[in-house]
Protein backbone atom coordinates (compact mmCIF):
# COMPACT_ATOMS: atom_id res chain seq x y z
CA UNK A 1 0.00 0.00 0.00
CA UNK A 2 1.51 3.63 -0.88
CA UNK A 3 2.53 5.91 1.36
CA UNK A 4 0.42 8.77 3.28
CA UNK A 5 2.96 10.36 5.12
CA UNK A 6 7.19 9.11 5.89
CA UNK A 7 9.71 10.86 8.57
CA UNK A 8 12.95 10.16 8.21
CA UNK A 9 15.23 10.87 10.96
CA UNK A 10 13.46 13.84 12.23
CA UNK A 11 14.75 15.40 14.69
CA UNK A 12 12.54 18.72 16.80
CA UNK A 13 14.61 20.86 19.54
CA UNK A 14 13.56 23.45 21.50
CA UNK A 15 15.37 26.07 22.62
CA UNK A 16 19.22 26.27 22.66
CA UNK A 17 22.51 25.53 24.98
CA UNK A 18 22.21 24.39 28.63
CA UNK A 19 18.27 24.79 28.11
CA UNK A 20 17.63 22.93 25.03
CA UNK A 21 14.72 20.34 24.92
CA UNK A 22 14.92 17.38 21.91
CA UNK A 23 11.14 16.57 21.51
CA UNK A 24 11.91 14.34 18.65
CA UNK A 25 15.21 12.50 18.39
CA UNK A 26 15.85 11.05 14.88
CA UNK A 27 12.41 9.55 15.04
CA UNK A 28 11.68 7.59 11.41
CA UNK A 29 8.38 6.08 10.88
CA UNK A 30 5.86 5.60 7.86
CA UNK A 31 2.12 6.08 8.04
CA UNK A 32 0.27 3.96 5.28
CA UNK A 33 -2.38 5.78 3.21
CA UNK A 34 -5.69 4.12 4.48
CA UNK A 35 -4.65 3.31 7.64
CA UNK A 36 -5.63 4.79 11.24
CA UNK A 37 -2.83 5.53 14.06
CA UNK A 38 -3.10 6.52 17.43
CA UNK A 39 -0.27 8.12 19.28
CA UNK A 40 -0.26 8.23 22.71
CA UNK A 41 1.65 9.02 25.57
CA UNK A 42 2.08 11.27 28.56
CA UNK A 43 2.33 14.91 28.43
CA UNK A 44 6.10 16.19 27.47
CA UNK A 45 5.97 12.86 25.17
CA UNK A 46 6.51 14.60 21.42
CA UNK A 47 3.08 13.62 20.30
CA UNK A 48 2.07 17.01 19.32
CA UNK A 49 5.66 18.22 17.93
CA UNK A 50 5.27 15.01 15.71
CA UNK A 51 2.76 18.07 13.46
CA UNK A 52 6.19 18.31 12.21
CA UNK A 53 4.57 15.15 10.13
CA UNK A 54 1.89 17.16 8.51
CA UNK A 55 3.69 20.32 7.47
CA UNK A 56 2.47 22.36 10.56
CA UNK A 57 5.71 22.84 12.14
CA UNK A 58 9.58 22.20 10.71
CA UNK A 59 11.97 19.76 11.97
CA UNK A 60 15.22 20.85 13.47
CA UNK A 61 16.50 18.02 11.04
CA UNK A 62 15.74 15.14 8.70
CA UNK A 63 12.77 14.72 5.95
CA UNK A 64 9.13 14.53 5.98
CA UNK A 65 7.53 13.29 3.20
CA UNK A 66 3.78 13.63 2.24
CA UNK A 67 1.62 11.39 -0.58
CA UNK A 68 5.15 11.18 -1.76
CA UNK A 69 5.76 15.48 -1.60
CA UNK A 70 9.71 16.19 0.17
CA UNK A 71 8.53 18.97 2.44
CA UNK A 72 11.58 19.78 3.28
CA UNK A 73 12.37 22.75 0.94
CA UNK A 74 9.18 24.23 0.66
CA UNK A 75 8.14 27.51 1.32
CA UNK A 76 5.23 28.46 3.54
CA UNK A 77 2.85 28.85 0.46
CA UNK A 78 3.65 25.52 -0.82
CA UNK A 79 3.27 24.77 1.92
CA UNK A 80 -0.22 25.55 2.79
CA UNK A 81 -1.15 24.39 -0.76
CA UNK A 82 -0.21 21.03 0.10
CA UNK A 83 -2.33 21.04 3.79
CA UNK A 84 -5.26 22.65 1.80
CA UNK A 85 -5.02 19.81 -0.69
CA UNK A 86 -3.43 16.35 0.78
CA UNK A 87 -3.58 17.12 4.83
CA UNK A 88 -7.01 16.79 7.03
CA UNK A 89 -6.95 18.02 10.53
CA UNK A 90 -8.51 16.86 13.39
CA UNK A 91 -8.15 18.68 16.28
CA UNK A 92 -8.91 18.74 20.64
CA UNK A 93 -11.36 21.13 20.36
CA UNK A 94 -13.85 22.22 17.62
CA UNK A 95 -12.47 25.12 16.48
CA UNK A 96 -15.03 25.97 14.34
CA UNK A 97 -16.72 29.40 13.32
CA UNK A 98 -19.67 30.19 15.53
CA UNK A 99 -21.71 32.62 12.93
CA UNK A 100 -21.69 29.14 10.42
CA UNK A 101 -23.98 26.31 10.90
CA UNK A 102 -22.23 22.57 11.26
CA UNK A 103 -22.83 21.75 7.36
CA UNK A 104 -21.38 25.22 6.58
CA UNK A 105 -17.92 24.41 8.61
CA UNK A 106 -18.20 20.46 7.57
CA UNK A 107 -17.91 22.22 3.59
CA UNK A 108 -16.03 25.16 4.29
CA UNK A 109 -12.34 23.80 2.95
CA UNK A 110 -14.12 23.41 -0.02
CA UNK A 111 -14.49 26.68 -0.58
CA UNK A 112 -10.50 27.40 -0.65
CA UNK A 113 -9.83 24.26 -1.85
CA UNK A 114 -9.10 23.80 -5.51
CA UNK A 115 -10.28 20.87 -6.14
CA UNK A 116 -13.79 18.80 -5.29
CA UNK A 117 -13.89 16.06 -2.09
CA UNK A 118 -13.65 13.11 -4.05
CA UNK A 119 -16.17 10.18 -2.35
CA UNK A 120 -14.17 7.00 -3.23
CA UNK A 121 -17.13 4.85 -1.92
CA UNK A 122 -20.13 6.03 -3.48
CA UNK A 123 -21.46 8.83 -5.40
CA UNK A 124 -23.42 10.93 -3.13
CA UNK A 125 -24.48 14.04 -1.95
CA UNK A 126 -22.87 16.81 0.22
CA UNK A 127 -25.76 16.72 2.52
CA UNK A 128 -24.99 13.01 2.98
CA UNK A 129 -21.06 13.84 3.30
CA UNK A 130 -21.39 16.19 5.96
CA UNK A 131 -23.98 14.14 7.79
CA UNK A 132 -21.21 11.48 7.73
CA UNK A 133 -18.32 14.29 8.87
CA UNK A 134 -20.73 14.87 11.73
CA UNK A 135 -21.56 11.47 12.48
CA UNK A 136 -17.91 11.06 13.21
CA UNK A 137 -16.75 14.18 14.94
CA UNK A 138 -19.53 12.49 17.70
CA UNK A 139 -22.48 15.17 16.55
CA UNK A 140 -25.17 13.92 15.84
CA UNK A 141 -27.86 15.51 14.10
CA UNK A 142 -30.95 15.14 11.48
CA UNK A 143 -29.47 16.93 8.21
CA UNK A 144 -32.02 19.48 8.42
CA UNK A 145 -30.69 20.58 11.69
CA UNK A 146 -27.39 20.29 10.69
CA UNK A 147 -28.01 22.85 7.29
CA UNK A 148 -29.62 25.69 10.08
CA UNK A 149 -27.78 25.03 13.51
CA UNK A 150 -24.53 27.17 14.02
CA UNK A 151 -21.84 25.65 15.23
CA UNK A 152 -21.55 28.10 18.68
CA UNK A 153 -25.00 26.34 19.39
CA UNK A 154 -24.25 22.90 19.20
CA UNK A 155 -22.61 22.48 23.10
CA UNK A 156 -23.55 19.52 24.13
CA UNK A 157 -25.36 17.77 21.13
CA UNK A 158 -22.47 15.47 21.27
CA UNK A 159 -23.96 12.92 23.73
């Protein structure tokens, strides 16, 4: 199976001298496109310095690689081209925008993006899309209330 995303030797440190902090030490590891990872570990671990693995941050050293893209000498609009494009986020809290409803921040990248969400399994609607987006961000919701709910009034419709 092809690759989603590959580090190779990447290395993160913080700081500099006496006071310098190695988050990531010459960690290589391969993600597999299709598959689902967990990573884990206490606080202080590296899990969230490892965004080094989807463009968000650089490494102090070594390669990331993503759908087969070196990301190591691009600039920050290539950058973002490549997140907007290849990269989804998922993140601890919503961070969505409270004046748009759930279905309007489920679609939104489409609306930078450049190209359409591609729906390997089946033809189907948006509605039915971001029903499914919902569905597994935990919210669920009949599609009508999805297309008029904002998003700041959705608090505890996770349940």
């Amino acid at each position: 199976m092809a690759e989603a995303v590959r580090l190779e030797t990447v290395s993160k440190t913080y700081g500099s001298g006496d006071s310098s902090v190695d988050a990531l030490r010459e960690v290589s590891l391969t993600f597999t496109a299709g598959s689902f990872t967990a990573v884990m570990g206490p606080s202080g671990s590296g899990k969230s310095t490892l965004q080094c693995a989807a463009g968000l941050d650089r490494p102090t050293s070594g390669r990331v690689f993503v759908a087969g893209h070196d990301l190591t000498g691009l600039d920050e609009t290539a950058l973002t081209l490549l997140r907007r494009e290849r990269v989804g986020f998922v993140f601890q809290s919503f961070n969505l925008l409270p004046s748009l409803t759930a279905a309007q921040n489920v679609a939104l990248t489409q609306l930078v993006g450049s190209t359409p969400v591609v729906v390997p399994w089946a033809p189907v609607t948006v509605v039915v899309v971001i029903s499914a987006v919902l569905a597994l961000l935990g919210v669920v919701l009949p599609v009508r209330t999805a297309l008029r709910t904002r998003a700041v009034d959705l608090a505890g419709m996770r349940e």
